[in-house]
C-alpha atoms as a PDB file:
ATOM      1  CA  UNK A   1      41.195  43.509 -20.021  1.00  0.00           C
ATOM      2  CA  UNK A   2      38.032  41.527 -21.243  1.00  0.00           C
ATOM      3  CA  UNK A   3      37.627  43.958 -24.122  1.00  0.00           C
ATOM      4  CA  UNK A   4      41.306  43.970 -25.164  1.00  0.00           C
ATOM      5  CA  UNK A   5      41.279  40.049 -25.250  1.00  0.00           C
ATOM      6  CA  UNK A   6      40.397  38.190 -28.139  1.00  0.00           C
ATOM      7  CA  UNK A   7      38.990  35.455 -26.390  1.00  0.00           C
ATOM      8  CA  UNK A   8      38.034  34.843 -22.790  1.00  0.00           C
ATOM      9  CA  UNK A   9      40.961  33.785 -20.674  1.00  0.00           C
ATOM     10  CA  UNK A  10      41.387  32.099 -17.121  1.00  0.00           C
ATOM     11  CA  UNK A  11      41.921  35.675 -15.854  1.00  0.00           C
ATOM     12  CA  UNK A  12      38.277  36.372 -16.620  1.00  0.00           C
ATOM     13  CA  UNK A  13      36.969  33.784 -14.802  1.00  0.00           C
ATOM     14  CA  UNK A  14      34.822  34.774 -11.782  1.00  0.00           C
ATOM     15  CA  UNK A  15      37.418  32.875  -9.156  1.00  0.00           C
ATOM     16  CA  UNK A  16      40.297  34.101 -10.967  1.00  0.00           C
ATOM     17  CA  UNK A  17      41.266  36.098  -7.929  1.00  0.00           C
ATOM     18  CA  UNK A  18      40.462  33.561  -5.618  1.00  0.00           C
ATOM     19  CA  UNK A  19      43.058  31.796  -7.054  1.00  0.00           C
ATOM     20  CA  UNK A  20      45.530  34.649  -7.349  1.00  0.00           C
ATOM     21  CA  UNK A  21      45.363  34.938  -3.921  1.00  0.00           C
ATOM     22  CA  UNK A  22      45.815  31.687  -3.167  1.00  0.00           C
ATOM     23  CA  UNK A  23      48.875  31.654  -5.485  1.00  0.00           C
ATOM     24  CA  UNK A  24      50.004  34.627  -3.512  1.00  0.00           C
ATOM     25  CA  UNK A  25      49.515  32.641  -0.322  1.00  0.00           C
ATOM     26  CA  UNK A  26      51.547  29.545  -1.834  1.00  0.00           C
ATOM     27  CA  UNK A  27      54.451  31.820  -2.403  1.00  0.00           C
ATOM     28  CA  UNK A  28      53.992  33.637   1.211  1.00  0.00           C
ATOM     29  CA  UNK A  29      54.307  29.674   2.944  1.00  0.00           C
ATOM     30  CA  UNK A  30      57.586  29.019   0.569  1.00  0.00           C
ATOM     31  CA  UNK A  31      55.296  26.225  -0.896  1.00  0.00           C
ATOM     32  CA  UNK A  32      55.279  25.243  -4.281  1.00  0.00           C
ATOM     33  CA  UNK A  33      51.977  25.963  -6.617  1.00  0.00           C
ATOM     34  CA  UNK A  34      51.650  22.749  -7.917  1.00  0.00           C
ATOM     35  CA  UNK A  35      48.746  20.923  -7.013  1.00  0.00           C
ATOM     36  CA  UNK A  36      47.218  24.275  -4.301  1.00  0.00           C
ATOM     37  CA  UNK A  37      44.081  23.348  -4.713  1.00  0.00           C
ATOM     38  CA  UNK A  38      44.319  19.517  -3.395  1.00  0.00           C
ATOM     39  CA  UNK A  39      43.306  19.692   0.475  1.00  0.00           C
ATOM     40  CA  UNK A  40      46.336  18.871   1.779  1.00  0.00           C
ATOM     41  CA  UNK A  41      48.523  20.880   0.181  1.00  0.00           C
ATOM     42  CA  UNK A  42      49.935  23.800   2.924  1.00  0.00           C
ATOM     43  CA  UNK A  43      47.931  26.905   1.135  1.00  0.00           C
ATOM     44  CA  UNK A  44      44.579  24.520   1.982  1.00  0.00           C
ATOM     45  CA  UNK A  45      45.856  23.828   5.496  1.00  0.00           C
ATOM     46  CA  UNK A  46      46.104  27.184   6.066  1.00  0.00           C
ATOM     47  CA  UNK A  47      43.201  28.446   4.884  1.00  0.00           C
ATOM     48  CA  UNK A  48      41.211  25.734   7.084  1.00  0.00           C
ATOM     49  CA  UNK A  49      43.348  26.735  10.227  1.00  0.00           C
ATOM     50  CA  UNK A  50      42.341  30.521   9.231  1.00  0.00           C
ATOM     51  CA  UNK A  51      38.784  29.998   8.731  1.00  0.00           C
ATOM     52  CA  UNK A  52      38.506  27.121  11.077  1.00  0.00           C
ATOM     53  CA  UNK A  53      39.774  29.762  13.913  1.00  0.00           C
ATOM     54  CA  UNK A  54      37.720  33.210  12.696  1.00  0.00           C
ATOM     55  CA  UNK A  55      34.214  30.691  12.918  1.00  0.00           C
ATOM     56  CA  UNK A  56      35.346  28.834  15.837  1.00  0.00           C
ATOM     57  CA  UNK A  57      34.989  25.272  14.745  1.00  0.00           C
ATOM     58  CA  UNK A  58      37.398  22.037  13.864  1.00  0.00           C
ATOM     59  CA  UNK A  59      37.478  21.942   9.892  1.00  0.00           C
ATOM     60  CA  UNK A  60      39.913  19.276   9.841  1.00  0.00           C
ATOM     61  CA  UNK A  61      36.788  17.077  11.011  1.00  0.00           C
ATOM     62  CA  UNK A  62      34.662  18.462   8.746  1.00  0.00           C
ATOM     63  CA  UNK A  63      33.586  16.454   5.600  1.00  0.00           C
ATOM     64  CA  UNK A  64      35.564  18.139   2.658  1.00  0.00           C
ATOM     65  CA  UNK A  65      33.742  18.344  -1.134  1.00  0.00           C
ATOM     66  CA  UNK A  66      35.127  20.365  -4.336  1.00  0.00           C
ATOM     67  CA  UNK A  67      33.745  23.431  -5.243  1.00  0.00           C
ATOM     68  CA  UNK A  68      33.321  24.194  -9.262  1.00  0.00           C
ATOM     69  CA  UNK A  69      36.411  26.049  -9.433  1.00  0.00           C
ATOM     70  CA  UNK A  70      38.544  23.328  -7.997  1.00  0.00           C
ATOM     71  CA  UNK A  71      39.197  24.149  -4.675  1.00  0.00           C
ATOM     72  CA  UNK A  72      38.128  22.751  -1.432  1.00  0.00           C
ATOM     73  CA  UNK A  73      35.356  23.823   0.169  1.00  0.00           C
ATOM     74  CA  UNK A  74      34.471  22.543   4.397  1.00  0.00           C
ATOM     75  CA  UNK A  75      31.058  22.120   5.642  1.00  0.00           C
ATOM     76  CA  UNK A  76      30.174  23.835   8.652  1.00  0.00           C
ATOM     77  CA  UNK A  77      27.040  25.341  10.276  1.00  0.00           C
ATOM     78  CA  UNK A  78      24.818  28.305   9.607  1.00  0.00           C
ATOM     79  CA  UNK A  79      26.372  29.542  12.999  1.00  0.00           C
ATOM     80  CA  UNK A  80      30.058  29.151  12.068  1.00  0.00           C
ATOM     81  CA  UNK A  81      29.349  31.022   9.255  1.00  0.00           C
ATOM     82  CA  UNK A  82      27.424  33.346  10.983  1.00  0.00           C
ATOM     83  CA  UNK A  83      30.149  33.996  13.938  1.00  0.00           C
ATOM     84  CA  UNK A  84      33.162  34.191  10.886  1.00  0.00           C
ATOM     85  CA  UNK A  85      31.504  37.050   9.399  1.00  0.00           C
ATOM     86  CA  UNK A  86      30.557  38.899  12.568  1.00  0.00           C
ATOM     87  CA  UNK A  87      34.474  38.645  13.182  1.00  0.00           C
ATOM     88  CA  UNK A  88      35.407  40.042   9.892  1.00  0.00           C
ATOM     89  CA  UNK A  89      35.185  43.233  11.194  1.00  0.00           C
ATOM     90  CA  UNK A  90      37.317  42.140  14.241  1.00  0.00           C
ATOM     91  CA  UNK A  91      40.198  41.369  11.898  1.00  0.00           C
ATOM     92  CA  UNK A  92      43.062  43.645  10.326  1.00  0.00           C
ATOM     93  CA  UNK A  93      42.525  41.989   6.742  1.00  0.00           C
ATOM     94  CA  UNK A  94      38.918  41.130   7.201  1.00  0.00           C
ATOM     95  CA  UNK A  95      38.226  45.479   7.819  1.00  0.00           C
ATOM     96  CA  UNK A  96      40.577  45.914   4.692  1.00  0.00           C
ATOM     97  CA  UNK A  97      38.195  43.722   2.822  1.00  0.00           C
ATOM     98  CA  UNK A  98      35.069  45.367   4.188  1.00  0.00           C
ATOM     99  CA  UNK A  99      36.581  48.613   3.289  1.00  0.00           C
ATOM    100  CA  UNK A 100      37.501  47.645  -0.534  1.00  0.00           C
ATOM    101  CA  UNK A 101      34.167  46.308  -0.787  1.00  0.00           C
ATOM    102  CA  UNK A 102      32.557  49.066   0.412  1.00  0.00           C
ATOM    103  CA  UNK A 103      34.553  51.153  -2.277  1.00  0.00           C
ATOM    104  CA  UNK A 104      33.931  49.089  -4.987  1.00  0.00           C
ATOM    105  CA  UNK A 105      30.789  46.825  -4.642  1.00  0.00           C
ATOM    106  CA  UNK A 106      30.898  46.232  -8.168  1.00  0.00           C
ATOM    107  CA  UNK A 107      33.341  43.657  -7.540  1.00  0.00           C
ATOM    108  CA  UNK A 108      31.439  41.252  -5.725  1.00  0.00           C
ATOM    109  CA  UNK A 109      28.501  40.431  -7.943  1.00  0.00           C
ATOM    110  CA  UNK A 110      29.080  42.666 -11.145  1.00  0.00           C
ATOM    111  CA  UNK A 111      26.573  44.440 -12.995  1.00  0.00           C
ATOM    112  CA  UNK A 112      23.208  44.092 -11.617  1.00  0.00           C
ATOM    113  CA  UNK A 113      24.250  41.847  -9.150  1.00  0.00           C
ATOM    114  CA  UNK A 114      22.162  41.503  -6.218  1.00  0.00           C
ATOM    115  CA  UNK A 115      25.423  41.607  -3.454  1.00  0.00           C
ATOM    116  CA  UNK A 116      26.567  44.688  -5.818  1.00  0.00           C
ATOM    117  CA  UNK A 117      23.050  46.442  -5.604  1.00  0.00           C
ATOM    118  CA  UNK A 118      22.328  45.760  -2.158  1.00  0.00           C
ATOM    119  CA  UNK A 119      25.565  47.287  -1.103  1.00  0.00           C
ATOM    120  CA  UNK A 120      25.025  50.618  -3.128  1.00  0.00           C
ATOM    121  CA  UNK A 121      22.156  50.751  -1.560  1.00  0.00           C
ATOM    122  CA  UNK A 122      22.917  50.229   2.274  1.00  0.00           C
ATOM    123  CA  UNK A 123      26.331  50.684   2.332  1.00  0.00           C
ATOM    124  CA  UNK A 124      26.857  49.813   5.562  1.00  0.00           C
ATOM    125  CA  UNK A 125      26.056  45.999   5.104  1.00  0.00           C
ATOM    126  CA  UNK A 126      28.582  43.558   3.280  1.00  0.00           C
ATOM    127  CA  UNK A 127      27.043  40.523   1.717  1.00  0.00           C
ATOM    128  CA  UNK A 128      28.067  37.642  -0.620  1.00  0.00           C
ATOM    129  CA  UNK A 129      26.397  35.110  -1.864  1.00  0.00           C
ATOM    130  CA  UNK A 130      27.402  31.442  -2.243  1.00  0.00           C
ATOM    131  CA  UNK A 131      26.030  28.299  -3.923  1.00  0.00           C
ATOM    132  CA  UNK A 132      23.101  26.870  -3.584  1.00  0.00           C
ATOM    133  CA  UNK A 133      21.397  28.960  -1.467  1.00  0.00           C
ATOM    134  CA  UNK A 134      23.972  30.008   0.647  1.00  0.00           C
ATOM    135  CA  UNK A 135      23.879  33.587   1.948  1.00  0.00           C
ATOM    136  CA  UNK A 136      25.890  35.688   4.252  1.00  0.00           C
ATOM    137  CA  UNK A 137      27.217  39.190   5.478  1.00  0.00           C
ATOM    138  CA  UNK A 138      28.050  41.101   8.223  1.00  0.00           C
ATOM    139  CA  UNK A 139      26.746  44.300   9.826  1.00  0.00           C
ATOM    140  CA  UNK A 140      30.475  46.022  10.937  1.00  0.00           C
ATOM    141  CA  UNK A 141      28.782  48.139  12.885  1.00  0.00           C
ATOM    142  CA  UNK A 142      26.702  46.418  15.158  1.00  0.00           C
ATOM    143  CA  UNK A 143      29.145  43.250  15.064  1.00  0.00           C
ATOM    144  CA  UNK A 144      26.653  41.025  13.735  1.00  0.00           C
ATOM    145  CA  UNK A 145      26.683  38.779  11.098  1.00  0.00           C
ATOM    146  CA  UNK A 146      23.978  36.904   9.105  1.00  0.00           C
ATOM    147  CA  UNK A 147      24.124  33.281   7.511  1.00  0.00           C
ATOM    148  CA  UNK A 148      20.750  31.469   5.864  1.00  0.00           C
ATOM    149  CA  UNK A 149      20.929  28.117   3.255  1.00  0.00           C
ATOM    150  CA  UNK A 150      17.574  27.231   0.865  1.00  0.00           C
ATOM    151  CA  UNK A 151      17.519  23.380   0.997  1.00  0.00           C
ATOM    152  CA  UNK A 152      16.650  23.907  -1.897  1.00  0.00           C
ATOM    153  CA  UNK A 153      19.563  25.388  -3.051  1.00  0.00           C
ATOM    154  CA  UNK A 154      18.127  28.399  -4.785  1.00  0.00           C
ATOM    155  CA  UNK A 155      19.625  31.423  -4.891  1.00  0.00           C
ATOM    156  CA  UNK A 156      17.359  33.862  -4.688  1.00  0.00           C
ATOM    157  CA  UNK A 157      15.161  32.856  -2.182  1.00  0.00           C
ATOM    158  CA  UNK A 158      18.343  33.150  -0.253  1.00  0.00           C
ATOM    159  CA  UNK A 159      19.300  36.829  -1.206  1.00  0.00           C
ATOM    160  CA  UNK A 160      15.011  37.400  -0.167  1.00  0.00           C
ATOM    161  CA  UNK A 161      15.829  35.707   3.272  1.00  0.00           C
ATOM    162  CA  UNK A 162      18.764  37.546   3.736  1.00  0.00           C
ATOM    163  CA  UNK A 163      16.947  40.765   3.184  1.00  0.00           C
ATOM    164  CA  UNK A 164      14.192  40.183   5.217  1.00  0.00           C
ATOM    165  CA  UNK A 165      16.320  39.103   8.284  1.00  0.00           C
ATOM    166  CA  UNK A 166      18.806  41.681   7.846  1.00  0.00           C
ATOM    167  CA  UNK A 167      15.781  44.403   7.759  1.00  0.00           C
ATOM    168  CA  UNK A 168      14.796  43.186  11.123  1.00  0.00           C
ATOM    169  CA  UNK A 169      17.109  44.114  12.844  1.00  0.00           C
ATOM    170  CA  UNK A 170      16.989  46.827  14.918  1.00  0.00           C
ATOM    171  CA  UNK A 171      20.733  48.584  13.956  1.00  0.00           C
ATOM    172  CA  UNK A 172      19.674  50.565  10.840  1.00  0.00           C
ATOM    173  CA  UNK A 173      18.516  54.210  10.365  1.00  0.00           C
ATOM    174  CA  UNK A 174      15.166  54.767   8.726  1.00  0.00           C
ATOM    175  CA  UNK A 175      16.617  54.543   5.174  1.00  0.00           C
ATOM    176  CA  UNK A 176      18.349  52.299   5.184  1.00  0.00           C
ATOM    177  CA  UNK A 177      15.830  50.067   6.701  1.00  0.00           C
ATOM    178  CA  UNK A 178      13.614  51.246   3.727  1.00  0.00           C
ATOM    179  CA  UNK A 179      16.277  50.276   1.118  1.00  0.00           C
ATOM    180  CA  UNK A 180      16.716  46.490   2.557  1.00  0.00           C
ATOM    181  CA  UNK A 181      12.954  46.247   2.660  1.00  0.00           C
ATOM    182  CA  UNK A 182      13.213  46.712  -1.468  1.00  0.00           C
ATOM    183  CA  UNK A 183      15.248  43.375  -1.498  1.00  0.00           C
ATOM    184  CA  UNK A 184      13.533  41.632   1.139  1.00  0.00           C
END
């Protein structure tokens, strides 16, 4: 589609399925789309109670700041985040995600991406990066999952970090231990 268009459009922007989905989601509720990504609007709520519930903590008392694509985006601990993506796995839609990731890492970080590389690599791991420093993943098959923040915000220091901690534990086979040790 990118090659086909004359110029870039909103389609090819990196959260343009983000916000498809939540589109989707707005229609699923009966809501209407205007204004979805304003906190209070019911595709927000929902996606708080959702996430709120998977990483076990209260977002509605969490302080609330705007991502760069315009949607909301709740602050919660390392260990929420950690505990969400441990439950991914748990989940109906969270092992259909896994699975389509796992199929087509590509996806997640593009071309030479390091989530998209690190996943070829040891496909048994899923990983995604966030901003500033943010990193986190999940290890399906040992139900663990892995959160780490620079304070400084950089990137990849993060990805290192969640390499080396990922490597260390003691759930991988010999190569695959050996691959994450190339990132860490």
């Amino acid at each position: 589609a990118a090659r086909a268009a004359p110029k870039p459009l909103a389609v090819h922007n990196n959260c343009s399925g983000k916000h498809a989905g939540m589109l989707a989601l707005s229609r699923q509720l009966g809501a209407a789309p205007a204004g979805y990504t304003h906190p209070d609007h019911p595709v927000q709520r929902e996606i708080a109670r959702a996430m709120g519930e998977i990483c076990d903590c209260d977002l509605a008392r969490q302080p609330i700041g705007i991502d760069g694509c315009s949607v909301p985006t709740w602050a919660m601990s390392l260990k929420a985040m950690a505990l969400g993506f441990a439950r991914l796995s748990e989940r109906t839609a969270g092992k259909r995600i896994i699975e389509a990731v796992r199929a087509n890492p590509f996806m997640v970080a593009g071309t030479n991406g390091y989530d998209t590389n690190l996943m070829r690599a040891v496909p048994r791991i899923f990983a995604k990066g966030g901003a500033e420093g943010v990193h986190c993943g999940t290890i399906p098959h040992a139900g663990i999952g892995i959160a780490v923040k620079c304070d400084d915000g950089a990137g990849r220091a993060g990805e290192v970090i969640f390499a080396k901690v990922a490597a260390s534990l003691a759930v991988w086979t010999a190569e695959e231990r050996a691959a994450l040790a190339k990132f860490a």
